[in-house]
PDB file of N, CA and C in Angstrom:
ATOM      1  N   UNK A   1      -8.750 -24.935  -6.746  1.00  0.00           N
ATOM      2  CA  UNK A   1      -7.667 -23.988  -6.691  1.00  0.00           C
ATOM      3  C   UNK A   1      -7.282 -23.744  -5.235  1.00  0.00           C
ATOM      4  N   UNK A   2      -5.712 -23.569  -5.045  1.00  0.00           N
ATOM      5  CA  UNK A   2      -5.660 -23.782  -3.612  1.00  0.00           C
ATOM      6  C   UNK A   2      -5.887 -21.937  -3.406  1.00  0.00           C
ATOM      7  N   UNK A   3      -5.818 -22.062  -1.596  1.00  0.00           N
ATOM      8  CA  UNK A   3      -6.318 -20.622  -1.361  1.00  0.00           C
ATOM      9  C   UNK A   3      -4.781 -19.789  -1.453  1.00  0.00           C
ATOM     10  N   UNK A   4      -4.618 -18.495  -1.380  1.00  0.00           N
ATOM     11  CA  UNK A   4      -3.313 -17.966  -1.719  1.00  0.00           C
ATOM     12  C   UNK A   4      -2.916 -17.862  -0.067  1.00  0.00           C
ATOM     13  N   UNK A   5      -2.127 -17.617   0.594  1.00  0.00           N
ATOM     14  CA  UNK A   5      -1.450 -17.480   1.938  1.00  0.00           C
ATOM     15  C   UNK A   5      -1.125 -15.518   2.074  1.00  0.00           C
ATOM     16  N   UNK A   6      -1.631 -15.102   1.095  1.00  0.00           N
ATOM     17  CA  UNK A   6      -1.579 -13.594   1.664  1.00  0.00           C
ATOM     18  C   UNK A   6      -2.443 -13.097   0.825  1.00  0.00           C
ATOM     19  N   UNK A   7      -3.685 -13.741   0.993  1.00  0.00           N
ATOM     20  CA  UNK A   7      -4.768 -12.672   0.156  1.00  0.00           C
ATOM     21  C   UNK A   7      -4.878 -11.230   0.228  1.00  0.00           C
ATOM     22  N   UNK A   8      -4.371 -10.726   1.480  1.00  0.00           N
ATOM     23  CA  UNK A   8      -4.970  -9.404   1.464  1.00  0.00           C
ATOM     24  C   UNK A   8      -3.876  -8.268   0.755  1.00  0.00           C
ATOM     25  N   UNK A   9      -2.401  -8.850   0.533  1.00  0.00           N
ATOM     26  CA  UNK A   9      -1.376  -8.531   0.349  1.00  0.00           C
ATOM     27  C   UNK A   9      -1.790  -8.634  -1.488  1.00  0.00           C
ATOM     28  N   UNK A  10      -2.314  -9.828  -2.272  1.00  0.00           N
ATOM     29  CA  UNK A  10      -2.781 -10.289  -3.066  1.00  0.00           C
ATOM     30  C   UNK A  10      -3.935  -9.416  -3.819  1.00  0.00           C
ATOM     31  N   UNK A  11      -5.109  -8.822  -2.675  1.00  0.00           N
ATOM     32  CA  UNK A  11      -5.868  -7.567  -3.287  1.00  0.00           C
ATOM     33  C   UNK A  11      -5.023  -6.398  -3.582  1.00  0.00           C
ATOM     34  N   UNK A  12      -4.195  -6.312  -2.672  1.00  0.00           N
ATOM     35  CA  UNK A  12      -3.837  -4.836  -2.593  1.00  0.00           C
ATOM     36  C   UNK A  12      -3.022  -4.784  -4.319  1.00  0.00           C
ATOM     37  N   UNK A  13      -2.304  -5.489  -4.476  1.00  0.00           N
ATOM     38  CA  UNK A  13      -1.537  -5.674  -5.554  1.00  0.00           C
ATOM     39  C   UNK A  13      -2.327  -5.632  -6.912  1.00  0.00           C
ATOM     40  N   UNK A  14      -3.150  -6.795  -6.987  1.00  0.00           N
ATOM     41  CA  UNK A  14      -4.327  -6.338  -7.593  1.00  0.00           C
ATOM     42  C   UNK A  14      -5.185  -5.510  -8.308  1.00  0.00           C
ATOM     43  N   UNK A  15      -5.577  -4.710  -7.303  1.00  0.00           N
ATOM     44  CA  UNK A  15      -6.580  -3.494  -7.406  1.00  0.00           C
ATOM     45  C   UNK A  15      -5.258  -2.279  -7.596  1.00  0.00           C
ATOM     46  N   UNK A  16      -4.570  -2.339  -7.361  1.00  0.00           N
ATOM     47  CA  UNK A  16      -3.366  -1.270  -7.239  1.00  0.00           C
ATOM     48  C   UNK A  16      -3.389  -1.095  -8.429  1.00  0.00           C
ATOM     49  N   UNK A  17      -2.647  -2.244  -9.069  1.00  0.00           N
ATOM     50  CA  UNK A  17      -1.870  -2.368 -10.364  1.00  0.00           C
ATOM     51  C   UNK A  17      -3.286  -2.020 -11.446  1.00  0.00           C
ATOM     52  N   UNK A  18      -4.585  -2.751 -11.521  1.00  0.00           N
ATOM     53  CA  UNK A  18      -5.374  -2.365 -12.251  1.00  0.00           C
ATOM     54  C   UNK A  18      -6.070  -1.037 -12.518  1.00  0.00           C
ATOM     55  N   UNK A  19      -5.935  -0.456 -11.080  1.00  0.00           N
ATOM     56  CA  UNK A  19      -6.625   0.472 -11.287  1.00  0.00           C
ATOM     57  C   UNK A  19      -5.721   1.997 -11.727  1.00  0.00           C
ATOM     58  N   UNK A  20      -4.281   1.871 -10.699  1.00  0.00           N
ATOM     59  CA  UNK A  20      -3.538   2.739 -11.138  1.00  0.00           C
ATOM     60  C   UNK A  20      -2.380   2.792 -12.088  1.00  0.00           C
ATOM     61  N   UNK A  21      -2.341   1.393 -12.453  1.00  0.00           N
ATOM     62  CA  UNK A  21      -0.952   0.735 -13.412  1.00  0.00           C
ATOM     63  C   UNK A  21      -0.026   1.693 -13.080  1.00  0.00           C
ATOM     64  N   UNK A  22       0.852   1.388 -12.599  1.00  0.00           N
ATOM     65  CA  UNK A  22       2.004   2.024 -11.702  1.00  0.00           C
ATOM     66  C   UNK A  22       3.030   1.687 -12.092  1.00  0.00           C
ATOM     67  N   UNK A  23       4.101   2.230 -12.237  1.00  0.00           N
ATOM     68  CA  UNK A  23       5.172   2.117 -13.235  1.00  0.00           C
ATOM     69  C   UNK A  23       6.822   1.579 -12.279  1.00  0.00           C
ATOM     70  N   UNK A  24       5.867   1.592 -10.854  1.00  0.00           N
ATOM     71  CA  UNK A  24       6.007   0.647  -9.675  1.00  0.00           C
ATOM     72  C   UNK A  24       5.719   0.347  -8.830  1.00  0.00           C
ATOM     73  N   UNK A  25       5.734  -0.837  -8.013  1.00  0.00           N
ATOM     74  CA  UNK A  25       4.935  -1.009  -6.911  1.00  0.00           C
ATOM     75  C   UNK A  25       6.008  -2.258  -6.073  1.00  0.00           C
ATOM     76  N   UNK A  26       5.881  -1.541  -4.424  1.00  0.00           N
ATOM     77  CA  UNK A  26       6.200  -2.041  -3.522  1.00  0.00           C
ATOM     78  C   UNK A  26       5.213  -2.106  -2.215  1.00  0.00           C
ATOM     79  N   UNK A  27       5.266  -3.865  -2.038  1.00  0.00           N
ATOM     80  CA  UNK A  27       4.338  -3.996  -1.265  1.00  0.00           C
ATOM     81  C   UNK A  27       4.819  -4.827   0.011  1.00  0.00           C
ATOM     82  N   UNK A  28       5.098  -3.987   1.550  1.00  0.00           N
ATOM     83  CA  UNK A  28       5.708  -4.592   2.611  1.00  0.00           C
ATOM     84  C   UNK A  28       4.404  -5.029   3.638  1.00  0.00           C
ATOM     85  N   UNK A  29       4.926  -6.042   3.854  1.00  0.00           N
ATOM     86  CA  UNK A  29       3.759  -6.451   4.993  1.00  0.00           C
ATOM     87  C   UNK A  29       4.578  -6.359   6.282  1.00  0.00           C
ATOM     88  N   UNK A  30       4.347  -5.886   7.071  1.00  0.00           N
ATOM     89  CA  UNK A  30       4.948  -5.191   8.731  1.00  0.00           C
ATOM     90  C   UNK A  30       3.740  -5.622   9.631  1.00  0.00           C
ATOM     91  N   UNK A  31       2.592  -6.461   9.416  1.00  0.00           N
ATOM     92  CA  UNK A  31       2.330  -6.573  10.862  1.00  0.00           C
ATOM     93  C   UNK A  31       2.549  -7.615  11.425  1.00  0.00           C
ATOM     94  N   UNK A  32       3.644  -8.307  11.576  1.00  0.00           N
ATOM     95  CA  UNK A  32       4.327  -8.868  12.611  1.00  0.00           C
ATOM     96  C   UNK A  32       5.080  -7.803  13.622  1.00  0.00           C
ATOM     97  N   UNK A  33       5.427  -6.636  13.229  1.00  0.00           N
ATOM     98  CA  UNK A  33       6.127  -5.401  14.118  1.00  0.00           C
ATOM     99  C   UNK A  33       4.800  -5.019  14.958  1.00  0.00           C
ATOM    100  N   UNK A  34       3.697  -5.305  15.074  1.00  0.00           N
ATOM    101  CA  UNK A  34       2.415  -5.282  15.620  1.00  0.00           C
ATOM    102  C   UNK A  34       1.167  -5.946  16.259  1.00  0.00           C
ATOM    103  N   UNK A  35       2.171  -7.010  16.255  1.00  0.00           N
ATOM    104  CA  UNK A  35       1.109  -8.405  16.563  1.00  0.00           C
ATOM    105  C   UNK A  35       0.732  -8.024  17.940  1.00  0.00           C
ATOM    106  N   UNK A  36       2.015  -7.131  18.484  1.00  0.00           N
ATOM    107  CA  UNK A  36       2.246  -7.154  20.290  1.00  0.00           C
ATOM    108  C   UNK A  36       0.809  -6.307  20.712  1.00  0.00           C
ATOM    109  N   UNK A  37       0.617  -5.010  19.957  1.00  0.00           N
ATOM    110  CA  UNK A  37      -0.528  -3.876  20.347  1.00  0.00           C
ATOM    111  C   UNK A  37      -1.262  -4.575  20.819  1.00  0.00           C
ATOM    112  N   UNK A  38      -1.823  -3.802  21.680  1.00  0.00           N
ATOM    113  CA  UNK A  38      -3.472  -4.140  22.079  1.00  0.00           C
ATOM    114  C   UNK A  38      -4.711  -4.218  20.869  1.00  0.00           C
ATOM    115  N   UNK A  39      -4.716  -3.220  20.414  1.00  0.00           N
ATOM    116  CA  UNK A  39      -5.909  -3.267  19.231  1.00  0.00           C
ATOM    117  C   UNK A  39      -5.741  -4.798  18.492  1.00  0.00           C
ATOM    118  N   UNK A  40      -4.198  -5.560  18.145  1.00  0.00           N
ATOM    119  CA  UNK A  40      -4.390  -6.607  17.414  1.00  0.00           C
ATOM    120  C   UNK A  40      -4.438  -7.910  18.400  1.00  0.00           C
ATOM    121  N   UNK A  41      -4.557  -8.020  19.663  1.00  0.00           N
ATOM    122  CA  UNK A  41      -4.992  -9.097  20.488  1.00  0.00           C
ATOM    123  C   UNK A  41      -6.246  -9.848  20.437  1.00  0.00           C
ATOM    124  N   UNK A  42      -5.879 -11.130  19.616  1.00  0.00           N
ATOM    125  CA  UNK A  42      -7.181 -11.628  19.628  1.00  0.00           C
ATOM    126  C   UNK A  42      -7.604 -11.699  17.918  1.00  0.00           C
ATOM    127  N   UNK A  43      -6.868 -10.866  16.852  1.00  0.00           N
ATOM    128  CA  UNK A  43      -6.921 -11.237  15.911  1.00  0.00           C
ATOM    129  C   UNK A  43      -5.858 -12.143  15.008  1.00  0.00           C
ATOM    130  N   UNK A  44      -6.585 -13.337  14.245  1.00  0.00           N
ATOM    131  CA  UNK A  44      -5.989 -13.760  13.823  1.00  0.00           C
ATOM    132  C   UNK A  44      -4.917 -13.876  12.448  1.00  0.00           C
ATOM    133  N   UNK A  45      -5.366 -13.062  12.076  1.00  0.00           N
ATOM    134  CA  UNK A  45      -4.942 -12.521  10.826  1.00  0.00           C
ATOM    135  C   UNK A  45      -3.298 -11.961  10.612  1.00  0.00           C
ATOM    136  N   UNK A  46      -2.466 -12.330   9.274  1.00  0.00           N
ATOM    137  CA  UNK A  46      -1.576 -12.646   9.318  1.00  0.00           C
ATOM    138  C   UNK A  46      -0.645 -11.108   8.836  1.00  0.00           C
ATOM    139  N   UNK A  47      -1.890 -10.338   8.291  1.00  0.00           N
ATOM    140  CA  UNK A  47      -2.076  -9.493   7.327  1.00  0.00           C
ATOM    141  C   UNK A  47      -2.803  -8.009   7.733  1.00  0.00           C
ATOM    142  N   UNK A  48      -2.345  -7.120   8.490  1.00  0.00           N
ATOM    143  CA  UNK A  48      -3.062  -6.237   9.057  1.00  0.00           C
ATOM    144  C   UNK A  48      -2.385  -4.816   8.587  1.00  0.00           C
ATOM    145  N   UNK A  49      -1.141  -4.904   8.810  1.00  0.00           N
ATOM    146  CA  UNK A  49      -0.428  -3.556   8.632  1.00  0.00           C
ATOM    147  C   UNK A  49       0.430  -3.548   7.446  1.00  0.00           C
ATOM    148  N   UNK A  50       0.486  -2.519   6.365  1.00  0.00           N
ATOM    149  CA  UNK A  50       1.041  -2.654   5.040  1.00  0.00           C
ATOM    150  C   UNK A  50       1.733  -1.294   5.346  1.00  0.00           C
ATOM    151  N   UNK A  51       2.997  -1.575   4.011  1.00  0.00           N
ATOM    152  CA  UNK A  51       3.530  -0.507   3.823  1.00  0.00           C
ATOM    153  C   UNK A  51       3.390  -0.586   2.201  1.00  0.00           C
ATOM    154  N   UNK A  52       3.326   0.180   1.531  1.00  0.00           N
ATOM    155  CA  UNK A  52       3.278   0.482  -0.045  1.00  0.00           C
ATOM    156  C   UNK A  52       3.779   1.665  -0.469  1.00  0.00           C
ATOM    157  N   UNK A  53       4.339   1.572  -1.741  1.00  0.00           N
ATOM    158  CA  UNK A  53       5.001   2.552  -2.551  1.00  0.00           C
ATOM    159  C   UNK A  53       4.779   2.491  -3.967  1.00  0.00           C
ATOM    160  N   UNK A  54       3.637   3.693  -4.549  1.00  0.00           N
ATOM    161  CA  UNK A  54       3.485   3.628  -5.433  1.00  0.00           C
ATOM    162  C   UNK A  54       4.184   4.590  -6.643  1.00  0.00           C
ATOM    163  N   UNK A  55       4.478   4.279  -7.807  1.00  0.00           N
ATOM    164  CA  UNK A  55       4.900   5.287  -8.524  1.00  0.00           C
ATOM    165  C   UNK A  55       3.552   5.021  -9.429  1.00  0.00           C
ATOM    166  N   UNK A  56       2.797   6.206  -9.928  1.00  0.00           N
ATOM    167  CA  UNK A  56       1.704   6.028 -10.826  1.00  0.00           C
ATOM    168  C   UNK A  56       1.541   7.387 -11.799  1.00  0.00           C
ATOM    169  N   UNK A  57       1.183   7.668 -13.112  1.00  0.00           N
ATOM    170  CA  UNK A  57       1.168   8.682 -13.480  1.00  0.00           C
ATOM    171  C   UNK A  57      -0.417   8.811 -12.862  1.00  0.00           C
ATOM    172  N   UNK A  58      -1.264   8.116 -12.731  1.00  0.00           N
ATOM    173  CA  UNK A  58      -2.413   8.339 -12.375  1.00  0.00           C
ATOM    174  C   UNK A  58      -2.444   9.776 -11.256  1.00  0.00           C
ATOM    175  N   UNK A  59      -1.610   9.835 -10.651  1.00  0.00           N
ATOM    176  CA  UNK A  59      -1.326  10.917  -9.369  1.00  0.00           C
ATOM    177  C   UNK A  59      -1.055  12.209 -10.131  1.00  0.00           C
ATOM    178  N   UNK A  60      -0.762  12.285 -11.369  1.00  0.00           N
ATOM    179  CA  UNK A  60      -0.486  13.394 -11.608  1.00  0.00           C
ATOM    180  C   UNK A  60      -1.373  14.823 -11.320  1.00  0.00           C
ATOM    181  N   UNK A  61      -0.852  15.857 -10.840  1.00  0.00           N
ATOM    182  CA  UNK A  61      -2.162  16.982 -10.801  1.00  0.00           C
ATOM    183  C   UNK A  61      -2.461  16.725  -9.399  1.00  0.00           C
ATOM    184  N   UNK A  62      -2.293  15.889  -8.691  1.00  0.00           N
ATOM    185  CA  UNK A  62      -3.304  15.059  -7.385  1.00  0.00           C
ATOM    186  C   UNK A  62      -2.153  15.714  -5.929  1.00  0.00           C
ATOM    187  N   UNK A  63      -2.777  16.239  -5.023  1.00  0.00           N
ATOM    188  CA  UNK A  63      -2.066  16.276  -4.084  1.00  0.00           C
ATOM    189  C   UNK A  63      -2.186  15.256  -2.797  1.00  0.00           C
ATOM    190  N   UNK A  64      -1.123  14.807  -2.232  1.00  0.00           N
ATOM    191  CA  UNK A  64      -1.092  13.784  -1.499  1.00  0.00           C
ATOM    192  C   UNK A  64      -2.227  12.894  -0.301  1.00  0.00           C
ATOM    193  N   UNK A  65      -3.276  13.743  -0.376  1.00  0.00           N
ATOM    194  CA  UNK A  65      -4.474  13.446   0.316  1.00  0.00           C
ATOM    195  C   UNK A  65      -4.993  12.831  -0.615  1.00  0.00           C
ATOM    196  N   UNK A  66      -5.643  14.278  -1.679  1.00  0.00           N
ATOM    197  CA  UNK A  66      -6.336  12.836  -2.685  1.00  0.00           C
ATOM    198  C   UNK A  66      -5.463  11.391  -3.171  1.00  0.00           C
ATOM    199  N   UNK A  67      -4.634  11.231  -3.511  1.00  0.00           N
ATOM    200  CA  UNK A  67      -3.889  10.040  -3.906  1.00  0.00           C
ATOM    201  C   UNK A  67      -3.925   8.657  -2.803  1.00  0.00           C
ATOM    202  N   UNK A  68      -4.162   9.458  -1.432  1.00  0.00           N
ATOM    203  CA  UNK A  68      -4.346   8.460  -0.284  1.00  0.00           C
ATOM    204  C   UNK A  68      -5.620   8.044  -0.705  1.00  0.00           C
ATOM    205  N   UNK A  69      -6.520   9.257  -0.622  1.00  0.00           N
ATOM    206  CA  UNK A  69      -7.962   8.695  -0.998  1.00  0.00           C
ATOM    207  C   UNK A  69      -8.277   7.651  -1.962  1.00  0.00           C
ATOM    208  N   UNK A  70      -7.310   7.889  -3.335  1.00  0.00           N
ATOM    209  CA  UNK A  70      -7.414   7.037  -4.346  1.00  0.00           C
ATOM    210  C   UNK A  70      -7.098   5.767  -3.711  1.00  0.00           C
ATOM    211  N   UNK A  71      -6.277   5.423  -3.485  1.00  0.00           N
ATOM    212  CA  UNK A  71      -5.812   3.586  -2.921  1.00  0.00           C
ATOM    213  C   UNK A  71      -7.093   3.589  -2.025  1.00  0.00           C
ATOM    214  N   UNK A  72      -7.240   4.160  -0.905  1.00  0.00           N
ATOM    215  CA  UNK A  72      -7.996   3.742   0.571  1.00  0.00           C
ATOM    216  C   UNK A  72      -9.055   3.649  -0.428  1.00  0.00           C
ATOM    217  N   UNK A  73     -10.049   4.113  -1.288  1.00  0.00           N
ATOM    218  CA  UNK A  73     -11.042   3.786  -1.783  1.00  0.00           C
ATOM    219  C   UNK A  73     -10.849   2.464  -2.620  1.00  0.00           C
ATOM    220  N   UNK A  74      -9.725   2.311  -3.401  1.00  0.00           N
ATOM    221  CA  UNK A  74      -9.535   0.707  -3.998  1.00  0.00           C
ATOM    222  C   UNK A  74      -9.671  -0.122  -3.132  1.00  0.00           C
ATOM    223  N   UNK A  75      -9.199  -0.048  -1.657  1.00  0.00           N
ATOM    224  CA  UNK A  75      -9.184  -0.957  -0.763  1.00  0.00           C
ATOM    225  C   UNK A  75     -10.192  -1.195   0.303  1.00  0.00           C
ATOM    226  N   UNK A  76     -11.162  -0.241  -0.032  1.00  0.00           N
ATOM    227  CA  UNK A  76     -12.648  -0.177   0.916  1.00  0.00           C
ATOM    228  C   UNK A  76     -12.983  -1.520   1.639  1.00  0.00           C
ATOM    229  N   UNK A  77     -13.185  -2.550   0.898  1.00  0.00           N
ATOM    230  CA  UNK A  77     -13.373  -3.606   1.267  1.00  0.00           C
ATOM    231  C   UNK A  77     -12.894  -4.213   2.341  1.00  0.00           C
ATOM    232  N   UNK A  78     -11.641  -4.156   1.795  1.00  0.00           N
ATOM    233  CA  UNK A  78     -10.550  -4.680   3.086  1.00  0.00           C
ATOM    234  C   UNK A  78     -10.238  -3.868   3.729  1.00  0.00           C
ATOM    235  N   UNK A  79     -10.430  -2.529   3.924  1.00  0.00           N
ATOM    236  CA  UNK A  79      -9.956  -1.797   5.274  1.00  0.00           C
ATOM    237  C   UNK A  79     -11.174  -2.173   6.374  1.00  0.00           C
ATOM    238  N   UNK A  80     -12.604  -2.363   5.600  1.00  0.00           N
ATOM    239  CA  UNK A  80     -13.200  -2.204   6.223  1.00  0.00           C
ATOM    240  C   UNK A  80     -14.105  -3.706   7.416  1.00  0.00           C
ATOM    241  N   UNK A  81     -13.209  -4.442   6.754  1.00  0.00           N
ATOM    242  CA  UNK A  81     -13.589  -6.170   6.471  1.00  0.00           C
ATOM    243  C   UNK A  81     -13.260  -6.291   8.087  1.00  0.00           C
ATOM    244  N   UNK A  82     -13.437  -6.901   9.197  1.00  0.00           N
ATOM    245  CA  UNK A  82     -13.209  -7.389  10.590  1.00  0.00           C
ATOM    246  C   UNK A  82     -11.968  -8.418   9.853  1.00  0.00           C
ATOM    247  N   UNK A  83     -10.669  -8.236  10.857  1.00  0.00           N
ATOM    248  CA  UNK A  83      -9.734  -8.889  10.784  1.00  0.00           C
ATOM    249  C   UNK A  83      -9.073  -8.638   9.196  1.00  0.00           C
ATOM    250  N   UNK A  84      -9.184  -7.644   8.762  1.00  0.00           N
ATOM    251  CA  UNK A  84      -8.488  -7.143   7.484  1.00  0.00           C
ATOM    252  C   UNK A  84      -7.323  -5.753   7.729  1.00  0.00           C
ATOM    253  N   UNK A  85      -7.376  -5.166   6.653  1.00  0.00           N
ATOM    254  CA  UNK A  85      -6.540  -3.780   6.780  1.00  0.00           C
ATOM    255  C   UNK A  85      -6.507  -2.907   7.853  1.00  0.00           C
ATOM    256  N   UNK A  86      -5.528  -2.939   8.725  1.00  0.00           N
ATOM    257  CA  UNK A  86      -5.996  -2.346   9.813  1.00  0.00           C
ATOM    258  C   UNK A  86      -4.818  -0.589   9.941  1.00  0.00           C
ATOM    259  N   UNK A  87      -3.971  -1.191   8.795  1.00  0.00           N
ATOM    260  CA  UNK A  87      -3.170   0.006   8.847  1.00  0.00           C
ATOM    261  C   UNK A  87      -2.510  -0.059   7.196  1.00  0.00           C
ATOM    262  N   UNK A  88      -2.354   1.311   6.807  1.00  0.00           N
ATOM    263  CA  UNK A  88      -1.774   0.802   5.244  1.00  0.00           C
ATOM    264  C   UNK A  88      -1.209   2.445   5.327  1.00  0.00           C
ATOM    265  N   UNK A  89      -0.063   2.368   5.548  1.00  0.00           N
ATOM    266  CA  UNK A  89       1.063   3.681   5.208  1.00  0.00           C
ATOM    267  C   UNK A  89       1.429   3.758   3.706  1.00  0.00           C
ATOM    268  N   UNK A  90       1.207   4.870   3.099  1.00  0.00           N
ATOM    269  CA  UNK A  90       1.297   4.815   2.136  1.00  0.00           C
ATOM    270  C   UNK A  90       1.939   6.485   1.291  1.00  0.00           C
ATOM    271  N   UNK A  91       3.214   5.619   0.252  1.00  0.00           N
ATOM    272  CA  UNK A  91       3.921   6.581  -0.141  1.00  0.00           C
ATOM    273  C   UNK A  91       3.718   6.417  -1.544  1.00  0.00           C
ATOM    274  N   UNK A  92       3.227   7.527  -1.879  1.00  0.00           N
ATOM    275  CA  UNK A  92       2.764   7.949  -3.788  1.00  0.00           C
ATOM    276  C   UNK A  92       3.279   8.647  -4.589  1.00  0.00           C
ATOM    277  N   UNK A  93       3.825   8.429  -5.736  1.00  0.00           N
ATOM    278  CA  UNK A  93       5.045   9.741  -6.765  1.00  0.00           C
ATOM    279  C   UNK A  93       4.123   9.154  -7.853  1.00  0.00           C
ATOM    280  N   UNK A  94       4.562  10.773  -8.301  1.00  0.00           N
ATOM    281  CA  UNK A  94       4.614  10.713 -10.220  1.00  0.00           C
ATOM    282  C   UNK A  94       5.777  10.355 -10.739  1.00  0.00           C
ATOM    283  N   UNK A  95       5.860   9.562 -12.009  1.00  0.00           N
ATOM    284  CA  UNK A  95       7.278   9.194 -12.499  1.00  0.00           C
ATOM    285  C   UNK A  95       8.020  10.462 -11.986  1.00  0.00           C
ATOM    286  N   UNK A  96       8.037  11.689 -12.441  1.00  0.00           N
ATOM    287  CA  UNK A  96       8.660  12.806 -12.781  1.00  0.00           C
ATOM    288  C   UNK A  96       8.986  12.900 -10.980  1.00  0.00           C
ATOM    289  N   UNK A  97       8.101  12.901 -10.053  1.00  0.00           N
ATOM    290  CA  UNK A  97       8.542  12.419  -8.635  1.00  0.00           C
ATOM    291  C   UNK A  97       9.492  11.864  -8.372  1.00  0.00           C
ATOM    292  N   UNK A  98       9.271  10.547  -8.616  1.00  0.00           N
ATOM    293  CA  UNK A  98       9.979   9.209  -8.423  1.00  0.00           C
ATOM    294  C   UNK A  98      11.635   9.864  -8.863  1.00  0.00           C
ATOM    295  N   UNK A  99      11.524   9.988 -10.075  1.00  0.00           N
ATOM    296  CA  UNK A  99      13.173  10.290 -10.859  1.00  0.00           C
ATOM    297  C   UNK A  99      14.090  11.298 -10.351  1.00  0.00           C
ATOM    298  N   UNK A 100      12.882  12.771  -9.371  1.00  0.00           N
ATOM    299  CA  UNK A 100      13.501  13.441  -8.902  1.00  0.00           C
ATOM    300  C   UNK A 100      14.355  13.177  -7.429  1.00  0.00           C
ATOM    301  N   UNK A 101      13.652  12.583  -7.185  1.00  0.00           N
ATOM    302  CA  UNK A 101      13.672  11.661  -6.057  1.00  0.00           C
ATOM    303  C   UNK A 101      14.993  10.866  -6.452  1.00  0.00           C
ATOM    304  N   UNK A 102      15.235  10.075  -7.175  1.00  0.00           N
ATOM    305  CA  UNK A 102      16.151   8.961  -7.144  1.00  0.00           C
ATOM    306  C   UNK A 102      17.350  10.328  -7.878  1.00  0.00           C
ATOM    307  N   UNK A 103      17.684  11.125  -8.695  1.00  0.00           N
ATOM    308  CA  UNK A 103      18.635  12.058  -8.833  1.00  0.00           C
ATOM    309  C   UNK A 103      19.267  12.552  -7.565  1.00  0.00           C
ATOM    310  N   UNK A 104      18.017  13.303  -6.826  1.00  0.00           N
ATOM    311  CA  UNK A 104      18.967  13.797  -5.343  1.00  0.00           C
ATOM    312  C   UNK A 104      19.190  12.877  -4.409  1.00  0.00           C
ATOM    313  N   UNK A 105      19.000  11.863  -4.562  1.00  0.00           N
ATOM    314  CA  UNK A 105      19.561  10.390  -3.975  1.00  0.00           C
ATOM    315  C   UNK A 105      20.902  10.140  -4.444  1.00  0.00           C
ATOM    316  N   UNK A 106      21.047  10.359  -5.496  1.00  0.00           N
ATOM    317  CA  UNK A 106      22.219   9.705  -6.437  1.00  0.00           C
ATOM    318  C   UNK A 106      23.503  11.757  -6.055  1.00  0.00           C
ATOM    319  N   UNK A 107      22.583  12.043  -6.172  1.00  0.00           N
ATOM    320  CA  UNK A 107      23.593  13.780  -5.677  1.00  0.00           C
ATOM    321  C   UNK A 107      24.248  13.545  -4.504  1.00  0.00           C
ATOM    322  N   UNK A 108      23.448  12.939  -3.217  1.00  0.00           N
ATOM    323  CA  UNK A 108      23.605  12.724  -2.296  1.00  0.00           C
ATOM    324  C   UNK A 108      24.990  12.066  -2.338  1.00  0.00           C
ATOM    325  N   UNK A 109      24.982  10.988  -2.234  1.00  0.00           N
ATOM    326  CA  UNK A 109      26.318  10.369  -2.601  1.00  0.00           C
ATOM    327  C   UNK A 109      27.529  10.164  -3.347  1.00  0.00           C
TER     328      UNK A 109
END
């Protein structure tokens, strides 16, 4: 089996979807906007800085710390891996979020 070209992009998706089945998911990879830093000099890795957007009912009840906690603990591995996750920004809704969200979007204009 050949190897995938964005494994770590590949966990995140993964473990996301299994653990929180999310009713969506967006997954940006941005560390090329970061290759320049100092901290990433010298690593080779293609895959360091993420952006994600989850919609999950799993969050429900959950305030925005714990919900970070929830992913950063799915992703233990790889945050913690040398030359892995080195940054993962992360934005979390409940459907009922999400919809309110996309209404005063749609008000907006």
């Amino acid at each position: 089996m050949a190897q995938s070209m964005t494994p770590m992009e590949d966990a995140l998706r993964t473990k996301i979807t299994e653990a929180l089945k999310p009713a969506s998911l967006e997954i940006f990879n941005d560390s090329h906007k970061h290759a320049h830093h100092k901290a990433m000099q010298g690593v080779t890795s293609r895959e360091t800085h993420f952006r994600v957007y989850i919609t999950s009912s799993a969050f429900q009840g959950k305030m925005q710390l714990a919900r970070h906690r929830m992913v950063n603990s799915l992703m233990k591995d790889e945050l913690a891996k040398e030359g892995g996750i080195h940054a993962l920004q992360l934005t979390t809704r409940t459907p009922e979020e999400d919809e309110a969200r996309q209404q005063s979007e749609a008000a907006k204009s």
